[in-house]
C-alpha atoms as a PDB file:
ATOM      1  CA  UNK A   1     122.037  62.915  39.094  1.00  0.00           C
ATOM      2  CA  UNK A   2     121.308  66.713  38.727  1.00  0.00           C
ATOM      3  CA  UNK A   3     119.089  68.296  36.181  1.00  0.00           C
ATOM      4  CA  UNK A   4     121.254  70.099  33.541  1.00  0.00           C
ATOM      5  CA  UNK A   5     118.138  70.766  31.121  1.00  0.00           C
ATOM      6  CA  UNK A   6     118.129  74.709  31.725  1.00  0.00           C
ATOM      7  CA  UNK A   7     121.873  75.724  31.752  1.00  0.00           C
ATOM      8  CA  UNK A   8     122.740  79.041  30.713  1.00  0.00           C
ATOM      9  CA  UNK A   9     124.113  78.846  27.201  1.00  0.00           C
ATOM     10  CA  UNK A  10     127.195  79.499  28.369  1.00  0.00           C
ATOM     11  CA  UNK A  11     127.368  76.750  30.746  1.00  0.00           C
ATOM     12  CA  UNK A  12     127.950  72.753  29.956  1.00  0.00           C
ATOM     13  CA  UNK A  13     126.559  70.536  32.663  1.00  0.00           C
ATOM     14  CA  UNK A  14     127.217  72.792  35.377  1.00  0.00           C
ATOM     15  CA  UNK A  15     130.877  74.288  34.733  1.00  0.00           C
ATOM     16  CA  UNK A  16     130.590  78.188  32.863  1.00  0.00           C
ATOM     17  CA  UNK A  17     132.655  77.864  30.077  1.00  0.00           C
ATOM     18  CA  UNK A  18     132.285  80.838  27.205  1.00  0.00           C
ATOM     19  CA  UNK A  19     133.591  78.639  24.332  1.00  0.00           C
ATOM     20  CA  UNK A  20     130.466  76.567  25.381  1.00  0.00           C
ATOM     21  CA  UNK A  21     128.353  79.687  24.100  1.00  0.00           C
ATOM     22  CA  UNK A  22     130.409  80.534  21.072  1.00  0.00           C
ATOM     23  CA  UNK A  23     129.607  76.795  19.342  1.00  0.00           C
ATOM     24  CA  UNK A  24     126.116  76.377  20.716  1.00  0.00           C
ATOM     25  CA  UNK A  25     127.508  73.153  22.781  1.00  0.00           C
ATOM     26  CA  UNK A  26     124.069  71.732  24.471  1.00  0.00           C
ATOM     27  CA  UNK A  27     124.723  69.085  26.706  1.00  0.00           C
ATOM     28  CA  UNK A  28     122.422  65.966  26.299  1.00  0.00           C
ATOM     29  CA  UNK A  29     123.433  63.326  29.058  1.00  0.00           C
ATOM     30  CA  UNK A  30     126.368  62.933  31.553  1.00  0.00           C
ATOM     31  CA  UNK A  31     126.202  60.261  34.266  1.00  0.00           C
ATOM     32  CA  UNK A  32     128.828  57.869  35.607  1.00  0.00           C
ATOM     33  CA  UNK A  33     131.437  57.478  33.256  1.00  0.00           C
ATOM     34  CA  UNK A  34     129.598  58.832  29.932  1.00  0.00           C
ATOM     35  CA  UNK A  35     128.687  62.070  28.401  1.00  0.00           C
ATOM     36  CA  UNK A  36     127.020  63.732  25.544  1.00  0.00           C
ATOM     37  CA  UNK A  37     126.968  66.748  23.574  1.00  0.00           C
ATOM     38  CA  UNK A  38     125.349  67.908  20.551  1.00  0.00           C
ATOM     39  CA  UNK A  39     127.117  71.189  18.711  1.00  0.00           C
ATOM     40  CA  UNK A  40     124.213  72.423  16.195  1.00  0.00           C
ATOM     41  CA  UNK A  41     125.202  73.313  12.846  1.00  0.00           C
ATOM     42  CA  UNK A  42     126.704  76.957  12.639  1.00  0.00           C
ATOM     43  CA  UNK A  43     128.052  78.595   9.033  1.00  0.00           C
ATOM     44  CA  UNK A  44     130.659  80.583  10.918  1.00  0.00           C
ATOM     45  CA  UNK A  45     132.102  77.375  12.056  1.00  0.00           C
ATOM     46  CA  UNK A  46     132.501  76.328   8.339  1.00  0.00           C
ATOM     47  CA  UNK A  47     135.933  75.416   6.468  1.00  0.00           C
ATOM     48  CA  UNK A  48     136.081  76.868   2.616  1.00  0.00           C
ATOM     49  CA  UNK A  49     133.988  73.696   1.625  1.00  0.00           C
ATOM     50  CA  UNK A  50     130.974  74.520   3.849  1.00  0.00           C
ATOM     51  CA  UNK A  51     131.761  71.754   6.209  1.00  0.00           C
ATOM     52  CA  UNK A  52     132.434  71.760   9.964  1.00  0.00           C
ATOM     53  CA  UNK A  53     135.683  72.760  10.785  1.00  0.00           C
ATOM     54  CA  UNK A  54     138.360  70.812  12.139  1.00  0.00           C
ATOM     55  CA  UNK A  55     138.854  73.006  14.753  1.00  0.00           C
ATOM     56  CA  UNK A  56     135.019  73.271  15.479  1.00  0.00           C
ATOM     57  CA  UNK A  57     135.318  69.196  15.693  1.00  0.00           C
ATOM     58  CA  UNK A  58     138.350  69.383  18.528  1.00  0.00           C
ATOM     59  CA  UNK A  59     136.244  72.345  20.468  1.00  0.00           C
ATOM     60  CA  UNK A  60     133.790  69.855  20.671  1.00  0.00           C
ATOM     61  CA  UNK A  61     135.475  66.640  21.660  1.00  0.00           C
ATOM     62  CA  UNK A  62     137.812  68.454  24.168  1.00  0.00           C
ATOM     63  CA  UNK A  63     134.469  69.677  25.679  1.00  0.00           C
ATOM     64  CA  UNK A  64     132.732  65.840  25.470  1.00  0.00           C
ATOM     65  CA  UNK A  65     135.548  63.622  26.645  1.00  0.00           C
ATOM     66  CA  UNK A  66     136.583  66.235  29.573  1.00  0.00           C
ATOM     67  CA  UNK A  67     132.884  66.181  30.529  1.00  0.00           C
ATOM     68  CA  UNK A  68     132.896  62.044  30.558  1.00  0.00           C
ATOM     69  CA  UNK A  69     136.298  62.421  32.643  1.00  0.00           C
ATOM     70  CA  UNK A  70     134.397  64.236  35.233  1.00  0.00           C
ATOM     71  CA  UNK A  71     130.774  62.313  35.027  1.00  0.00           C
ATOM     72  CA  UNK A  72     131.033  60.658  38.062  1.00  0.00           C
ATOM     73  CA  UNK A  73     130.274  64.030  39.881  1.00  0.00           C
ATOM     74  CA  UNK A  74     130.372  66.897  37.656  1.00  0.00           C
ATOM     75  CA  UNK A  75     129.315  69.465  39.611  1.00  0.00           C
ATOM     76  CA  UNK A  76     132.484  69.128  41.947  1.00  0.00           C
ATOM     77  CA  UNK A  77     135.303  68.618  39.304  1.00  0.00           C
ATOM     78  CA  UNK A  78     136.630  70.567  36.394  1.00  0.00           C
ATOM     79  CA  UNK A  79     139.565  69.192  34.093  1.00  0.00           C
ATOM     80  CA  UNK A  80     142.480  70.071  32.456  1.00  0.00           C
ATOM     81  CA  UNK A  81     143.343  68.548  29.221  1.00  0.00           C
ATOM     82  CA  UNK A  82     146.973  66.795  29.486  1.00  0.00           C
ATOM     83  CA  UNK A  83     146.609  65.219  25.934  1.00  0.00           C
ATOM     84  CA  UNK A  84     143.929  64.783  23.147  1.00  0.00           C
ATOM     85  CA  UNK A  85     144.385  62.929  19.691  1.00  0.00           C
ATOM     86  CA  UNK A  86     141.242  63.074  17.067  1.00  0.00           C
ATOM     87  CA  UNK A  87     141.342  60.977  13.746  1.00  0.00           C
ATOM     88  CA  UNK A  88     138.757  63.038  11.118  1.00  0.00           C
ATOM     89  CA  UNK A  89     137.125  60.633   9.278  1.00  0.00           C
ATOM     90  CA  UNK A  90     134.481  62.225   7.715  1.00  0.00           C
ATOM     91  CA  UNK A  91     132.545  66.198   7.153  1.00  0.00           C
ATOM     92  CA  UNK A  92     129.169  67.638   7.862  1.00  0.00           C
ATOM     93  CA  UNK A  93     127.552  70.554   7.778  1.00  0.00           C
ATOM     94  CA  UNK A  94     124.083  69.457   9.810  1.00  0.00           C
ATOM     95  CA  UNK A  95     124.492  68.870  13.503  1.00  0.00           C
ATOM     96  CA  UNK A  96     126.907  66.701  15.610  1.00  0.00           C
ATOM     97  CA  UNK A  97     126.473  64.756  18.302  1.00  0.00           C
ATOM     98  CA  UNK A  98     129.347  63.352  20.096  1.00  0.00           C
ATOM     99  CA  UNK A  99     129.282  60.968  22.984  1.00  0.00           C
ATOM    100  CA  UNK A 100     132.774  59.804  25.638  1.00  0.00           C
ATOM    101  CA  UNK A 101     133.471  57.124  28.022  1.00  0.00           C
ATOM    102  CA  UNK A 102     136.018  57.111  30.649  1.00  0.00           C
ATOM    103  CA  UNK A 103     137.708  54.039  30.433  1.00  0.00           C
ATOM    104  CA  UNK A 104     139.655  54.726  33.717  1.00  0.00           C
ATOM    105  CA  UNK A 105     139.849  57.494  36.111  1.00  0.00           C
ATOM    106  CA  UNK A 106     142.779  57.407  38.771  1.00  0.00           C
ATOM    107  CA  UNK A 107     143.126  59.625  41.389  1.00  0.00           C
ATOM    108  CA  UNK A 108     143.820  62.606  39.081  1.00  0.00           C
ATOM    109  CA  UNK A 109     144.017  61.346  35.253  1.00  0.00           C
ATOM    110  CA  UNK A 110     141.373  60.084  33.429  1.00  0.00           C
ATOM    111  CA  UNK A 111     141.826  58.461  30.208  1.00  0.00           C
ATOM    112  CA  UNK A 112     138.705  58.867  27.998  1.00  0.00           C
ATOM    113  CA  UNK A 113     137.512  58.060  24.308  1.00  0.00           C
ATOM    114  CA  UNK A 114     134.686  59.097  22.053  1.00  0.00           C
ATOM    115  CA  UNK A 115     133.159  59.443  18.263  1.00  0.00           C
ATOM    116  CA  UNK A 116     131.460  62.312  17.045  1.00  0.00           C
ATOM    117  CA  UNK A 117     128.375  61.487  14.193  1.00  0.00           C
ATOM    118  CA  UNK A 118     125.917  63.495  12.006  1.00  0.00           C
ATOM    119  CA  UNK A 119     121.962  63.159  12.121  1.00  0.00           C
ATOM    120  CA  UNK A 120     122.335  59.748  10.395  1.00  0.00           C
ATOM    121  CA  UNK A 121     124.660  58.169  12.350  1.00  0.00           C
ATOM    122  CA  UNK A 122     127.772  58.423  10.012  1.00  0.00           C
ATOM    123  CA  UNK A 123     131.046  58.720  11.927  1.00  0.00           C
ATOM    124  CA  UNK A 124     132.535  61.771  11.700  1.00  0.00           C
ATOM    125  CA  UNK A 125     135.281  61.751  14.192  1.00  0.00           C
ATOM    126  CA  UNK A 126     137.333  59.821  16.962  1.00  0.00           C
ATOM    127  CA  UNK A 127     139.159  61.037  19.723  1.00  0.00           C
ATOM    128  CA  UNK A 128     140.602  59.560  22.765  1.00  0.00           C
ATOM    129  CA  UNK A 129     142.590  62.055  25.818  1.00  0.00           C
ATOM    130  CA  UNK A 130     144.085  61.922  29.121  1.00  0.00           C
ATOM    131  CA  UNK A 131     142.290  64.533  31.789  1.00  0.00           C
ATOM    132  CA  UNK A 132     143.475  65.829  34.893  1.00  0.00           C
ATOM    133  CA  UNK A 133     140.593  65.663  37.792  1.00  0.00           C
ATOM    134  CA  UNK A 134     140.445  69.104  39.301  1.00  0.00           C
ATOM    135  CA  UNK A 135     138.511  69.723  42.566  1.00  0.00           C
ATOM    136  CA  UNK A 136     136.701  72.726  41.792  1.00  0.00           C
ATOM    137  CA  UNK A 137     136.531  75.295  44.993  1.00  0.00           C
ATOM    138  CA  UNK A 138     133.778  77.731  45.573  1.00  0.00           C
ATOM    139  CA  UNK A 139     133.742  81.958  43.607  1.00  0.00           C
ATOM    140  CA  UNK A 140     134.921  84.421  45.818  1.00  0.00           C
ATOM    141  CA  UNK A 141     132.223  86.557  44.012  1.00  0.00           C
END
């Protein structure tokens, strides 16, 4: 598997993605049918509470599950999120770490799951989606 320890910050394990930049997303691990990413702790990703925000939570696991979809070789797929469900169970305001598992990858749709947690371990959220494989094909740059 290919080193992704000195990705551009706008890149998550070899795709360029800006969003990736905008929330910090650093990822960890990806490797057969598993990924992780960690999103560090950013106030201007806050709700009015001073917790993560929802929406900071479902950049994240649409980034983490469509990154486990295409683990088996990510440096030749992208994806295209077809569906995507999260359940919030908890808040934060430290870092998050979430982790995804492909349960089953067809010839184009993947269906994947995952849990996001804080520095203790506490579950924060769940997610599970459907992916679309897409072959990616060389810049014309």
């Amino acid at each position: 598997m290919p080193s992704f320890d000195n990705e551009a910050p706008d890149t998550l394990f070899s795709l360029r993605m800006p969003m990736v930049q905008a929330f910090g997303l650093r990822g960890l691990h990806i490797e057969g049918d598993e990924a992780r990413v960690l999103m560090p702790a950013n106030p201007q990703h806050a709700n009015s509470r001073g917790d993560v925000h929802g929406g900071a939570y479902a950049v994240l696991m649409d980034s983490v599950l469509s990154c486990a979809a295409r683990a088996h070789d990510p440096a030749r797929y992208g994806v295209i999120t077809v569906d995507m469900a999260l359940h919030y169970v908890a808040g934060t305001r430290g870092d998050v770490t979430a982790t995804a598992r492909c349960e089953r990858r067809g010839k184009s749709l993947c269906f994947v799951r995952g849990e996001a947690h804080d520095a203790d371990g506490n579950l924060l959220t769940l997610a599970t989606g459907t992916f679309k494989l897409v072959e990616r094909t060389p810049s014309k740059d």
